[in-house]
N, C-alpha and C. Protein backbone atom coordinates (compact mmCIF):
# COMPACT_ATOMS: atom_id res chain seq x y z
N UNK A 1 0.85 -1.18 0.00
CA UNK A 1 0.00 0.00 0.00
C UNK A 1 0.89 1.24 0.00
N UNK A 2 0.53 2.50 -0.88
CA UNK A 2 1.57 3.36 -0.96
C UNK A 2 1.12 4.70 0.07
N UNK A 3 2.36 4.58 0.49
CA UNK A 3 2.08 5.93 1.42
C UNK A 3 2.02 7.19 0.73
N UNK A 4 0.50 7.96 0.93
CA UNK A 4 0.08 9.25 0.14
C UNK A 4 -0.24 9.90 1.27
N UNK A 5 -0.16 9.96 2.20
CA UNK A 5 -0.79 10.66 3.23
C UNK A 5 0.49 10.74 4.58
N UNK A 6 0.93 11.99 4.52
CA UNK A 6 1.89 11.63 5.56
C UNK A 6 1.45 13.55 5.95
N UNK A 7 2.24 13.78 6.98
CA UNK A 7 2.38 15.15 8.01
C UNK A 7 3.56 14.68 8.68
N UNK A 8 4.74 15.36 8.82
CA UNK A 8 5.94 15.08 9.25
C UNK A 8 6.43 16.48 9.88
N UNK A 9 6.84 16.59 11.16
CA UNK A 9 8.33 17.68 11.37
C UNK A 9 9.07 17.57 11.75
N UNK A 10 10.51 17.84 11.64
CA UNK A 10 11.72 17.83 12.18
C UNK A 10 12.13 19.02 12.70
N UNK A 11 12.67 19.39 14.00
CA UNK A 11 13.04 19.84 14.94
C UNK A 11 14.69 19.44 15.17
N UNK A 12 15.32 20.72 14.72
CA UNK A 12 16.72 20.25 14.95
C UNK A 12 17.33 21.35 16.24
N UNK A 13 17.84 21.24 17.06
CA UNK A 13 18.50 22.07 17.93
C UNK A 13 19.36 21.71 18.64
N UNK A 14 19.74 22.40 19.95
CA UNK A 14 21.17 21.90 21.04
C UNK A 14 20.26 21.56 22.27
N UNK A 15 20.15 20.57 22.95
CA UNK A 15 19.65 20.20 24.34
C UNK A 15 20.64 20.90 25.27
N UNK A 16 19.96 21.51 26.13
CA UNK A 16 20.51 21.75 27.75
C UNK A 16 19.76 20.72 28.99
N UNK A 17 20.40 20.87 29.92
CA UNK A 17 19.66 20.06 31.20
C UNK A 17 19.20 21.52 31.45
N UNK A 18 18.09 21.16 32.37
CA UNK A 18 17.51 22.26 33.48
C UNK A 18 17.86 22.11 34.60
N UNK A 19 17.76 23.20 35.59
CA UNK A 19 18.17 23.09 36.65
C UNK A 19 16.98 22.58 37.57
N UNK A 20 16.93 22.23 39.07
CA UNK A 20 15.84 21.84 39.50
C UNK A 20 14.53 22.77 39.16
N UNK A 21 14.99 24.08 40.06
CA UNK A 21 13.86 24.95 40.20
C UNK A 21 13.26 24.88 38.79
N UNK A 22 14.07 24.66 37.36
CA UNK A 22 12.94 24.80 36.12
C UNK A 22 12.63 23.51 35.97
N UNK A 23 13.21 22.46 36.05
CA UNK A 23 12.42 21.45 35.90
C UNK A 23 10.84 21.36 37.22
N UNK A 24 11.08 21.70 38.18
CA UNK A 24 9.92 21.57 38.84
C UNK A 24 8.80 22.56 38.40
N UNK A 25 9.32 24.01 38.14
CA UNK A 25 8.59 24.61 36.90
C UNK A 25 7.58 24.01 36.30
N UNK A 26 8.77 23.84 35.25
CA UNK A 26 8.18 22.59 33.87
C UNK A 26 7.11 21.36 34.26
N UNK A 27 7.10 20.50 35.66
CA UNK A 27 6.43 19.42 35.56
C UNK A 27 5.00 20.22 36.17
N UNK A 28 4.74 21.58 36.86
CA UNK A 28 3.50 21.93 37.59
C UNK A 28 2.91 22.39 36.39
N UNK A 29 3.53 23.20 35.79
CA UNK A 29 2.78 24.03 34.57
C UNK A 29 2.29 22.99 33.44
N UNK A 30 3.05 21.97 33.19
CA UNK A 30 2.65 20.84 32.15
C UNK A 30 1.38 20.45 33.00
N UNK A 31 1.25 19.76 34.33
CA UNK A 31 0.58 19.67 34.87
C UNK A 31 -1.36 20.57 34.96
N UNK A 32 -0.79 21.89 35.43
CA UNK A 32 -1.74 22.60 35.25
C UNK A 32 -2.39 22.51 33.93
N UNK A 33 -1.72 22.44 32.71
CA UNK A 33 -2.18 22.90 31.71
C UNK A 33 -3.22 21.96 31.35
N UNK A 34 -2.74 20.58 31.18
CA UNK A 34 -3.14 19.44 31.11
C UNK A 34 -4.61 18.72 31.77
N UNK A 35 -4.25 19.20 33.16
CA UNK A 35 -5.30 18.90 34.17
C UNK A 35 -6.70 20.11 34.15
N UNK A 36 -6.30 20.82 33.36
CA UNK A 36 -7.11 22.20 33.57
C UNK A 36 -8.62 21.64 32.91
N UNK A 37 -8.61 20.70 31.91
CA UNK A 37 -9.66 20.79 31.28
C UNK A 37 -10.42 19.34 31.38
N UNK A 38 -9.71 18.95 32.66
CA UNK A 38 -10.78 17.37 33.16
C UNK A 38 -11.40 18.12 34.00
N UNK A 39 -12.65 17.10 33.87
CA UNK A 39 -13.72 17.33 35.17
C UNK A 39 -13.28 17.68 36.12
N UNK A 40 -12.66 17.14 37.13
CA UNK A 40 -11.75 17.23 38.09
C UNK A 40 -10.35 17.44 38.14
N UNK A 41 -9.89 18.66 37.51
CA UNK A 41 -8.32 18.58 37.55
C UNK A 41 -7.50 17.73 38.88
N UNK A 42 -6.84 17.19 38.56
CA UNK A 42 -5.38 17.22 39.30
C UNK A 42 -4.36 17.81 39.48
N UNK A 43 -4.34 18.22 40.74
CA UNK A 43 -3.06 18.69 40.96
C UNK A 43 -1.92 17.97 42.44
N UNK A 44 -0.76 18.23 41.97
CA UNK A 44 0.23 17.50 42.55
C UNK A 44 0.34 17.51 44.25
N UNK A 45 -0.25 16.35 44.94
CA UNK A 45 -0.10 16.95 46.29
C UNK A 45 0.97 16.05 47.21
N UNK A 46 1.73 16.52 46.96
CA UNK A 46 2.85 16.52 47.71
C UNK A 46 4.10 17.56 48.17
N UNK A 47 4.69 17.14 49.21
CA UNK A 47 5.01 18.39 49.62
C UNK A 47 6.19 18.90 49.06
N UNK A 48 7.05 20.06 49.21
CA UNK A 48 7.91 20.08 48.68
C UNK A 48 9.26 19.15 48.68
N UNK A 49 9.10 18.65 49.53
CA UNK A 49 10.14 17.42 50.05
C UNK A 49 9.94 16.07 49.11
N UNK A 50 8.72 15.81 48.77
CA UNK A 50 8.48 14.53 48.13
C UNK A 50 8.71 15.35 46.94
N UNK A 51 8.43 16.59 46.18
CA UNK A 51 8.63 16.74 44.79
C UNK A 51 9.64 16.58 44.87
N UNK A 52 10.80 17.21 45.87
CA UNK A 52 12.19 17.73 44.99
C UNK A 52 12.82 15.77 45.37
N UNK A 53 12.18 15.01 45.63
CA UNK A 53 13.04 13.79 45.51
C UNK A 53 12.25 13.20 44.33
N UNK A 54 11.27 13.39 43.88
CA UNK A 54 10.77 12.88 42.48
C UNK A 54 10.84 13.63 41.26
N UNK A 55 11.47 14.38 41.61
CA UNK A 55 12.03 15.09 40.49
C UNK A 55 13.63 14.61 40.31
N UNK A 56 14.25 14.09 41.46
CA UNK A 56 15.53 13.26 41.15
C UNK A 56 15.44 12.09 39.64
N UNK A 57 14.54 11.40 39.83
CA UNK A 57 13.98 10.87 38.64
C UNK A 57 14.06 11.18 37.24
N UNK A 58 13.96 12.29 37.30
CA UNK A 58 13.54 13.26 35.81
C UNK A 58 14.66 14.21 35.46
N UNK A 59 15.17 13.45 33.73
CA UNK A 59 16.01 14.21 33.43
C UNK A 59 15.49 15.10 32.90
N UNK A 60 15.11 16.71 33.23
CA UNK A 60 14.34 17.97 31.62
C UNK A 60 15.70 18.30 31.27
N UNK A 61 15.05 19.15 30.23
CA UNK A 61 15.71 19.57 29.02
C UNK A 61 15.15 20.52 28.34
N UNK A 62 15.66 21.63 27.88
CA UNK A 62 15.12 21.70 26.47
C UNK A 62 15.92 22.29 25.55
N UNK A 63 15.25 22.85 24.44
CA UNK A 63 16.19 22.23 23.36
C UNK A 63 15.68 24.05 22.14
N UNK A 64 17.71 24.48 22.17
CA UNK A 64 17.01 26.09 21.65
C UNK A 64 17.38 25.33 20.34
N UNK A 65 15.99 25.84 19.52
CA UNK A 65 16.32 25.04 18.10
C UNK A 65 17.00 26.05 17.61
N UNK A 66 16.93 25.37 15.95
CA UNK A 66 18.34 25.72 15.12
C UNK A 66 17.91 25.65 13.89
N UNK A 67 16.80 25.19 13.24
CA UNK A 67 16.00 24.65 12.40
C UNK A 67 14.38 23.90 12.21
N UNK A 68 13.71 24.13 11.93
CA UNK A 68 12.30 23.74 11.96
C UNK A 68 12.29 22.93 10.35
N UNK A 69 11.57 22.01 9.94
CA UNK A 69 11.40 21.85 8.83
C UNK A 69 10.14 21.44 8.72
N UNK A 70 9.34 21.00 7.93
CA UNK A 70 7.64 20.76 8.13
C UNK A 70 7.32 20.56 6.65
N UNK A 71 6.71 19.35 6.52
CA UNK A 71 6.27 18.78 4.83
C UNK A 71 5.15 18.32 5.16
N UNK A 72 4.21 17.91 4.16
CA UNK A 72 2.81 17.15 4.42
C UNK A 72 2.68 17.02 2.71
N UNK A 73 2.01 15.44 2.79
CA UNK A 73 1.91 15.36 1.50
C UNK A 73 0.68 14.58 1.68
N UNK A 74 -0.46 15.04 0.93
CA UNK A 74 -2.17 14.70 1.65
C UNK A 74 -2.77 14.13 -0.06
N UNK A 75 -2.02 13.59 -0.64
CA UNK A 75 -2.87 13.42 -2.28
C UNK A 75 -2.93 14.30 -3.15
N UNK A 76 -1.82 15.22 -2.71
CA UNK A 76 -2.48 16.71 -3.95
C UNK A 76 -1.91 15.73 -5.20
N UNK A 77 -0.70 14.43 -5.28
CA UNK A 77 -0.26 14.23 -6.72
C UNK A 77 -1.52 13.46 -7.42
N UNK A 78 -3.11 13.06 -6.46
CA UNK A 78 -4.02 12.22 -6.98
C UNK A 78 -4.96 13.07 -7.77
N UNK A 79 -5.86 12.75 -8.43
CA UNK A 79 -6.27 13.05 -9.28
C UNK A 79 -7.81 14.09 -7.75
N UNK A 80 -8.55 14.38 -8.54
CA UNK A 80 -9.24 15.52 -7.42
C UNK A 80 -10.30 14.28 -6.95
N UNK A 81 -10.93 13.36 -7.91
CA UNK A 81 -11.66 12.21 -7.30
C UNK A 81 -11.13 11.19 -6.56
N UNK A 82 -9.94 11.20 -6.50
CA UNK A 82 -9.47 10.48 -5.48
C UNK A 82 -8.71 10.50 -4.56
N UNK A 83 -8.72 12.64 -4.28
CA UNK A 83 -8.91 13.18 -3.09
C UNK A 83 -9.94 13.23 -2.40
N UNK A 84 -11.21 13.73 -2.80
CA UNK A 84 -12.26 13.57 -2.21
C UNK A 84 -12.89 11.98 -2.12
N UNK A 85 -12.93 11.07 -2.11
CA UNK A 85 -12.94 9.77 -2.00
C UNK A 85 -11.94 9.58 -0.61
N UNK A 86 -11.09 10.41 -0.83
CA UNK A 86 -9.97 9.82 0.50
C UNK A 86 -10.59 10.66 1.85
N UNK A 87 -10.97 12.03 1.25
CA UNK A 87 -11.72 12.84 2.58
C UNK A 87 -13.05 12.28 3.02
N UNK A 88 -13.45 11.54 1.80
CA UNK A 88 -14.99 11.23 2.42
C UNK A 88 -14.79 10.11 3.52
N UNK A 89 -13.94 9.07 3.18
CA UNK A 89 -13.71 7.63 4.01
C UNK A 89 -12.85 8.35 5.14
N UNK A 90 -12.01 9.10 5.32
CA UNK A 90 -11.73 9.76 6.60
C UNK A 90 -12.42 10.36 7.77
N UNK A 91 -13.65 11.26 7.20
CA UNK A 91 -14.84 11.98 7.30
C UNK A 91 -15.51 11.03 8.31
N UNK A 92 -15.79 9.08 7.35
CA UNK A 92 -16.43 8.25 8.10
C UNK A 92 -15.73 7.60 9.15
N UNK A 93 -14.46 8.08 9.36
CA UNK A 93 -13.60 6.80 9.93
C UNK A 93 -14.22 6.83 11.34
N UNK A 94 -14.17 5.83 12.16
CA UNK A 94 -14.84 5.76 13.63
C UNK A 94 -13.61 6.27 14.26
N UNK A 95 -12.50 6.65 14.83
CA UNK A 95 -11.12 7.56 15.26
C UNK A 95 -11.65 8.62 15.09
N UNK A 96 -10.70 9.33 16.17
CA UNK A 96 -10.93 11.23 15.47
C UNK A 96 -9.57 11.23 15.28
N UNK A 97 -8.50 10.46 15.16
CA UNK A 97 -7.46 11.11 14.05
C UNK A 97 -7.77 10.92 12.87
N UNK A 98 -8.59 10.04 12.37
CA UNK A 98 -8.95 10.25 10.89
C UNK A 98 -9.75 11.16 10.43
N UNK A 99 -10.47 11.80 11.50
CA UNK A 99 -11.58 12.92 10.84
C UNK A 99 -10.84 13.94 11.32
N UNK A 100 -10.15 14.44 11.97
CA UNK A 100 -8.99 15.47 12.64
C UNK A 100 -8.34 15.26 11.35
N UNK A 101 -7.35 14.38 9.85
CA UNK A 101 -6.87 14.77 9.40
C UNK A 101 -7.38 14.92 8.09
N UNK A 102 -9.21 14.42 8.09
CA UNK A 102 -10.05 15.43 7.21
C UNK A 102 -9.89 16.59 6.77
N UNK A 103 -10.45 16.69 8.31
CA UNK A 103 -10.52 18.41 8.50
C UNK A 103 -9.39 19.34 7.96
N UNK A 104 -8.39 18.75 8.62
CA UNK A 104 -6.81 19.20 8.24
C UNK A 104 -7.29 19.51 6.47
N UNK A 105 -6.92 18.22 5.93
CA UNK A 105 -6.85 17.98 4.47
C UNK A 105 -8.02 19.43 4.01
N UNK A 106 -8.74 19.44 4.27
CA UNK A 106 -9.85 20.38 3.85
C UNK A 106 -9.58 21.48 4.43
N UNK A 107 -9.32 22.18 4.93
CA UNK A 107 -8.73 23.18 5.53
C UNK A 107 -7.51 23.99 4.64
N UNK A 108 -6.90 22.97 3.72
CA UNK A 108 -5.46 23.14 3.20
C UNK A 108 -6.10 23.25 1.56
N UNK A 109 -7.05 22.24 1.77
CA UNK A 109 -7.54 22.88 0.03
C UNK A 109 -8.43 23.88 -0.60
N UNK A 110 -8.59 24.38 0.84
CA UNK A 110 -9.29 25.90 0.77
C UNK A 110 -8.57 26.71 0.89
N UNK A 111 -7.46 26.75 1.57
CA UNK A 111 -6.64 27.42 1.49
C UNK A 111 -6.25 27.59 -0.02
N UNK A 112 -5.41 26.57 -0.79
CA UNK A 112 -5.09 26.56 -2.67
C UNK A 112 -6.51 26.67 -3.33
């Protein structure tokens, strides 16, 4: 089966470690962000003593890029009926990454 449908990015840069205070940062705010939109968020209850030893655990990082690159290739080389044939069976797929990359796809050919 030939691959016609791809979304790809590459991310090139230099990794640093973080220091505690940003990695503990980094794990509340990921946290918050994450938890913000369940029924019941979660948040971390422990004290500062149990974070800063479970954060021993965890190497962060991050990473000042240097390059971004970004391709997607969605059927534009197919003929237009057998783009829309590919959006319609996506449209039906029971997943929402298949109707998430409907949407996408349609989104991009309104755009051209």
């Amino acid at each position: 089966m030939p691959t016609w449908n791809y979304a790809v990015v590459h991310v090139y840069g230099k990794p640093t470690l973080v220091d505690e205070a940003e990695l503990k940062q980094i794990v509340f705010d990921t946290t918050a962000k994450y938890e913000s939109a369940m029924p019941k968020p979660w948040t971390i209850p422990l004290s500062d003593q149990e974070v800063g030893q479970m954060l021993k655990a965890i190497v962060g990082f991050k990473i000042d890029i240097t390059c971004l690159e970004a391709k997607f290739k969605l059927g534009q080389n197919r003929s237009r009926e057998d783009q829309d044939k590919m959006v319609r069976n996506l449209q039906a797929a029971p997943d929402d990454e298949s109707r998430a990359l409907a949407q996408f796809i349609q989104a991009q050919r309104e755009r051209n």
